[in-house]
Protein backbone atom coordinates (compact mmCIF):
# COMPACT_ATOMS: atom_id res chain seq x y z
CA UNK A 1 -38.91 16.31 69.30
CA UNK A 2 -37.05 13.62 67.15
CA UNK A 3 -38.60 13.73 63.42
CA UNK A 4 -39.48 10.50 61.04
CA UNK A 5 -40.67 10.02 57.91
CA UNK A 6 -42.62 6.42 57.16
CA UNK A 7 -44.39 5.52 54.53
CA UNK A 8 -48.54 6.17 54.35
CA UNK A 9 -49.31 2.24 54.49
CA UNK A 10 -47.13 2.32 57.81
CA UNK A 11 -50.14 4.12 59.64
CA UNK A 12 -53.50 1.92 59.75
CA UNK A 13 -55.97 3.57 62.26
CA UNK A 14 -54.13 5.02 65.25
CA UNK A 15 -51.07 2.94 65.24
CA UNK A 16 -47.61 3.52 63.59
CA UNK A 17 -45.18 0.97 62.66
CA UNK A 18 -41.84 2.40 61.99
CA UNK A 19 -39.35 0.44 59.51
CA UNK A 20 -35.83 -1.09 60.23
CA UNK A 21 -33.82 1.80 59.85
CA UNK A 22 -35.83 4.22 61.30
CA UNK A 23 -35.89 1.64 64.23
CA UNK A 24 -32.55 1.41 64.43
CA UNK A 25 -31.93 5.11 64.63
CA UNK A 26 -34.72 5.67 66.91
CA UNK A 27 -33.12 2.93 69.38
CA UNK A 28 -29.37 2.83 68.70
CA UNK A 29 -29.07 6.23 68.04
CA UNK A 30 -31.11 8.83 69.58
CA UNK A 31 -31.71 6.47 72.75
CA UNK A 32 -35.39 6.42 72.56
CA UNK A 33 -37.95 4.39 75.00
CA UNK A 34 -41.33 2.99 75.14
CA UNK A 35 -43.39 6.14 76.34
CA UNK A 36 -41.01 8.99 74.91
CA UNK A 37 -43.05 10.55 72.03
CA UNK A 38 -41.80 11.48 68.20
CA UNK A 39 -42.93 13.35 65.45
CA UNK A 40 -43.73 11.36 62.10
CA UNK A 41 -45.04 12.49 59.12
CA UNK A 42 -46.44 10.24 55.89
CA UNK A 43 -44.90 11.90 52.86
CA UNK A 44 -48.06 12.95 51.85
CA UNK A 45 -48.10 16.38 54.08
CA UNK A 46 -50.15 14.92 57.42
CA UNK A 47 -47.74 15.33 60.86
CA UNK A 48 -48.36 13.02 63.81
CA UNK A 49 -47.37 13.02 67.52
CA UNK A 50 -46.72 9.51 68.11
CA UNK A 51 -46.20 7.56 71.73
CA UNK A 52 -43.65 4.72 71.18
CA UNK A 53 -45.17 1.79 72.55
CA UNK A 54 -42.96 -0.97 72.30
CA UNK A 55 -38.94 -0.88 70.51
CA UNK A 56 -37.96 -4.53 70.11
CA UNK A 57 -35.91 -5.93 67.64
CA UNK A 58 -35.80 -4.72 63.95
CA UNK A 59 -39.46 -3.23 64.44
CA UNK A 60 -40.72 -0.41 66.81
CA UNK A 61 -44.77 0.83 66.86
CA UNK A 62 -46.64 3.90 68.47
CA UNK A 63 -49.74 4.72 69.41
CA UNK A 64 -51.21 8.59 67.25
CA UNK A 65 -51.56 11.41 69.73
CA UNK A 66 -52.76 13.96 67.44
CA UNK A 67 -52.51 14.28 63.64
CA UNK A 68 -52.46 17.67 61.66
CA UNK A 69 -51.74 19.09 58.19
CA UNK A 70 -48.20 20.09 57.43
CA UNK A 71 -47.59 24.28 57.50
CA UNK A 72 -44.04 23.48 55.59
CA UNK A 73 -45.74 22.87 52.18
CA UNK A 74 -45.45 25.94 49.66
CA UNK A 75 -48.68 26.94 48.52
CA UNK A 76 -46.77 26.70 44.70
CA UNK A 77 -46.46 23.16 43.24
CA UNK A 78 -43.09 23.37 41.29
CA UNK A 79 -41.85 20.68 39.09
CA UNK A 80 -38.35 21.56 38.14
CA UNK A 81 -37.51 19.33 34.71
CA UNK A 82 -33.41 18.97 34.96
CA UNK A 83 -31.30 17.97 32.25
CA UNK A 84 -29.10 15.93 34.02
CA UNK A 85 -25.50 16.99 34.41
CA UNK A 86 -22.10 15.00 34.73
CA UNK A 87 -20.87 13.59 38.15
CA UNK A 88 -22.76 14.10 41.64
CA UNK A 89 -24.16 17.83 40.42
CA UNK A 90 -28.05 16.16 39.96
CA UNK A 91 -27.72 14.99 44.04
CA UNK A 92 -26.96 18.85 45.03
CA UNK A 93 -29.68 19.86 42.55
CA UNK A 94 -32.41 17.29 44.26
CA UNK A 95 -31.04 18.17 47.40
CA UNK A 96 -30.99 21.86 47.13
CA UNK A 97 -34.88 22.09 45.34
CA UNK A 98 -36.42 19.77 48.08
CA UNK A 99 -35.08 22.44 50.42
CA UNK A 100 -36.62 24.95 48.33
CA UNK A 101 -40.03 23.20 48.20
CA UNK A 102 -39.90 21.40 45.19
CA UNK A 103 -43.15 19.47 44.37
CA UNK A 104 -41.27 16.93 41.40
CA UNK A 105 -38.21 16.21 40.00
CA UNK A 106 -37.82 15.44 36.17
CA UNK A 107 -34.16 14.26 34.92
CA UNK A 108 -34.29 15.20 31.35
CA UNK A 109 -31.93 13.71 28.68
CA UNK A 110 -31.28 16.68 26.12
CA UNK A 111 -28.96 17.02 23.01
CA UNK A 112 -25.95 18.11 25.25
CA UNK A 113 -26.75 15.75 28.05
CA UNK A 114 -23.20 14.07 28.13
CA UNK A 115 -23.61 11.41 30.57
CA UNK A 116 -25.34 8.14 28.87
CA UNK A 117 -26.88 4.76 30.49
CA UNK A 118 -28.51 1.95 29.75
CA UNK A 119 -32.10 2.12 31.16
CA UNK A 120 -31.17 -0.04 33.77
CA UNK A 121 -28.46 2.19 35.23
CA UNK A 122 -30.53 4.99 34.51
CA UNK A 123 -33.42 3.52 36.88
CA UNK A 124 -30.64 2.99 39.86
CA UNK A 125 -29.46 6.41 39.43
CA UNK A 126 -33.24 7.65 39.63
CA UNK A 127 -33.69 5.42 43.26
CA UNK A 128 -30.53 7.11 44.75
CA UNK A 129 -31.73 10.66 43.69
CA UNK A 130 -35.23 9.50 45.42
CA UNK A 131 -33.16 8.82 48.32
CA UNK A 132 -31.81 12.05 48.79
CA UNK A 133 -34.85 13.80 48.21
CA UNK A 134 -36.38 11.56 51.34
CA UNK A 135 -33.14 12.95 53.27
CA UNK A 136 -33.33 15.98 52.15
CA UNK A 137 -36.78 16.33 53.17
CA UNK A 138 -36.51 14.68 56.27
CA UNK A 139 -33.15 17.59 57.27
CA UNK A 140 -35.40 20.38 56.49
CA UNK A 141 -38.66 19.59 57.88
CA UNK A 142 -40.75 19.08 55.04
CA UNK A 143 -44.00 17.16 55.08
CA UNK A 144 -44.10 15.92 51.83
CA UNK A 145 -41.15 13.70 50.24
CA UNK A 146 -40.72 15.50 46.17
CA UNK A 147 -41.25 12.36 43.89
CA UNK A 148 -37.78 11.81 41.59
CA UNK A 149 -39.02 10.69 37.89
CA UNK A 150 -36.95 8.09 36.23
CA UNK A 151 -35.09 10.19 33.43
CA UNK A 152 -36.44 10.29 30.38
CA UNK A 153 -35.73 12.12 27.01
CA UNK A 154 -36.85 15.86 26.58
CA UNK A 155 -38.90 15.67 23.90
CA UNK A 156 -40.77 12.61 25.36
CA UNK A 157 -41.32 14.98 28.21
CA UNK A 158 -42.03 18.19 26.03
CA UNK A 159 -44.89 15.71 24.21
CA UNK A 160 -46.88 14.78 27.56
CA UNK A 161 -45.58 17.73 29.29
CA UNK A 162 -48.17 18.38 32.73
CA UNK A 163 -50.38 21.52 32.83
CA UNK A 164 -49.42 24.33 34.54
CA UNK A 165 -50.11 27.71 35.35
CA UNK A 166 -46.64 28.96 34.21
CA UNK A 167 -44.06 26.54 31.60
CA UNK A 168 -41.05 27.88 31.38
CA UNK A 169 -37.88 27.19 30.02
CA UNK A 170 -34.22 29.07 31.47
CA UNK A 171 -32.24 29.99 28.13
CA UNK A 172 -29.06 31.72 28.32
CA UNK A 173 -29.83 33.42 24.56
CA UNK A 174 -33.53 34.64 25.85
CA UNK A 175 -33.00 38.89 26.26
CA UNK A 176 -36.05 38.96 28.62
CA UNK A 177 -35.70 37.98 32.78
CA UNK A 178 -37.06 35.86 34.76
CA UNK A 179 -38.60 38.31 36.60
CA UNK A 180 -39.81 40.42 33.89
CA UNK A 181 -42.09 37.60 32.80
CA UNK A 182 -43.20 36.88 36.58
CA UNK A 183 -44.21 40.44 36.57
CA UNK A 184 -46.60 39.51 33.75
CA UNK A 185 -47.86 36.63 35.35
CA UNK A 186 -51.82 36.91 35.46
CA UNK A 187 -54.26 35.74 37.38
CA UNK A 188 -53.45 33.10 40.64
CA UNK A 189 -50.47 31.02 39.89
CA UNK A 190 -50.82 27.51 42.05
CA UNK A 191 -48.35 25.41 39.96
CA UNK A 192 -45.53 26.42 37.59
CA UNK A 193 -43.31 23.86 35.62
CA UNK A 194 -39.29 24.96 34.72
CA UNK A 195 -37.17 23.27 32.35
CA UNK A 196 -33.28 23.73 32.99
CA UNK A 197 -30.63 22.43 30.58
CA UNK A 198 -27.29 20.64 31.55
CA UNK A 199 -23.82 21.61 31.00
CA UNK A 200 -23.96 23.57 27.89
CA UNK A 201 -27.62 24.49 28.49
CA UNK A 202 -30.50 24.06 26.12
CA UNK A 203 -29.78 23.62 22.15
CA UNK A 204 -31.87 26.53 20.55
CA UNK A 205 -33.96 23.93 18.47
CA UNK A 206 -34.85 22.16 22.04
CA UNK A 207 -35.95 25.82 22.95
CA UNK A 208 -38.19 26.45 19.74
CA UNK A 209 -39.47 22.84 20.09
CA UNK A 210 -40.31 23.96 23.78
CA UNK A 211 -41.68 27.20 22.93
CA UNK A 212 -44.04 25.82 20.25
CA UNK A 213 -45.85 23.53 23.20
CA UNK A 214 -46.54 26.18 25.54
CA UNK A 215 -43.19 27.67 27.15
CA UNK A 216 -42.10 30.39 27.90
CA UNK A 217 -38.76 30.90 27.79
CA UNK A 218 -36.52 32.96 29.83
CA UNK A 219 -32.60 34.20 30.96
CA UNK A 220 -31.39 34.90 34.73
CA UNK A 221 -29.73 37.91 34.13
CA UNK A 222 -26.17 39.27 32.66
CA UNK A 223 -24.37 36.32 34.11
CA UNK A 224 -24.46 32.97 32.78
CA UNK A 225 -24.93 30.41 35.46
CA UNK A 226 -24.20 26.95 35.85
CA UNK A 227 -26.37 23.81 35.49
CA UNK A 228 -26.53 23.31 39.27
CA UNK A 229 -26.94 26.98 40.14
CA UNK A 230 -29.79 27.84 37.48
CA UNK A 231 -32.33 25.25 38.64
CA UNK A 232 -32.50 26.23 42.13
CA UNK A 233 -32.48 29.92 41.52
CA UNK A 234 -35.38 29.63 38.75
CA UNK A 235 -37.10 27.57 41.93
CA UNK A 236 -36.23 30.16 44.07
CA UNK A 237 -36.99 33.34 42.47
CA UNK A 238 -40.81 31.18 41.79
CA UNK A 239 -41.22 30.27 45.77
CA UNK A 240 -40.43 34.03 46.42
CA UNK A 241 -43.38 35.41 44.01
CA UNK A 242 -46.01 32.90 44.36
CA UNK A 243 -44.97 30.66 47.01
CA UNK A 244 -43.54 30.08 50.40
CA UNK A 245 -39.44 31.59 50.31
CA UNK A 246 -39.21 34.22 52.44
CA UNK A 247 -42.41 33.99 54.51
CA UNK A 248 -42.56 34.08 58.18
CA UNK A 249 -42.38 30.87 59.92
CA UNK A 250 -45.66 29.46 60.92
């Protein structure tokens, strides 16, 4: 059954109003009809079986069928806070964690962040990283679209930094793994929040300054990994202990 994601405001009652583009692909592309019936889901984590009703121009609607919670969201809340690195790496980094069941995004601005912007560029940069979390979501089967901050200095984030049941911060100069400090993990863990450095990693004093507000920080092993690979390992190694990697299929 063909899969859409609309947004909550789309769905008033039992009646679904799907958007321009997911019009045109339901139409133009995948050849659907009034009667033939879709699966949509809000963003939010609620899955509906819709009846398409009527297709005409730039606008299509449904009727709801049925409406249930979505068994594709990790029982772990993860926000994964990214220093952003150079060229297209931060799209395979959003795209790869939404896979992985990424709950936020935070594109962090460190001391060896080398790519700069005016706050204005910065903000379009933040929409098209959005956008590929939406796709990325929408490819995989998730219920819920991960929300993509607008970027924002580290120590603005260290500062107002959410709580969470684990805070962690991937250093390559930390002796003690990943896993060693899961292992001491106690009592339930429901949401954990990992901080990931760009090229170059995190400077020492942005690791003290982390440490001193609640982190923990913490290496990956012998190897030293890149920007793009350590973010979505850290994720994954945390989905395999407390949440949903791994499990079987509902």
């Amino acid at each position: 059954m063909a899969r859409f994601h609309v947004r909550p405001e789309a769905i008033t009652a039992d009646r679904v109003v799907f958007d321009e583009q997911e019009t045109r692909h339901l139409s133009r592309v995948l050849r659907l009809r009034p009667g033939d019936s879709v699966q949509v889901v809000d963003g939010r984590g609620t899955e509906f079986t819709v009846r398409l009703e009527s297709i005409e121009g730039r606008a299509a609607a449904g009727t709801i069928l049925t409406r249930s919670s979505s068994a594709t969201e990790s029982p772990l809340a993860v926000t994964l806070a990214q220093g952003i690195p150079k060229g297209d790496k931060m799209e395979w980094i959003v795209r790869t964690v939404t896979e992985l069941g990424v709950a936020r995004v935070v594109p962090l601005v460190t001391e060896r962040t080398i790519v700069r912007l005016e706050p204005g560029r910065w903000r379009d940069r933040a929409r098209r990283w959005q956008r590929v979390a939406k796709e990325a979501a929408k490819q995989c089967g998730r219920g819920v679209i991960p929300t993509v901050d607008p970027p924002r200095p580290l120590q603005e984030f260290a500062d107002a930094a959410p709580a969470a049941d684990l805070r962690l911060c991937l250093w390559e100069g930390e002796r003690r793994g990943l896993s060693e400090i899961l292992d001491a993990a106690r009592g339930p863990v429901a949401s954990a929040l990992l901080v990931v450095g760009p090229e170059g990693g995190l400077a020492a004093r942005e690791v003290e300054a982390l440490v001193g507000r609640g982190f923990t920080s913490a290496g990956l092993g012998p190897r030293i990994l890149r920007t793009e690979t350590a973010g979505p390992v850290g994720v994954a190694l945390l989905q395999s202990r407390f949440g949903d990697v791994g499990a079987p299929r509902p």
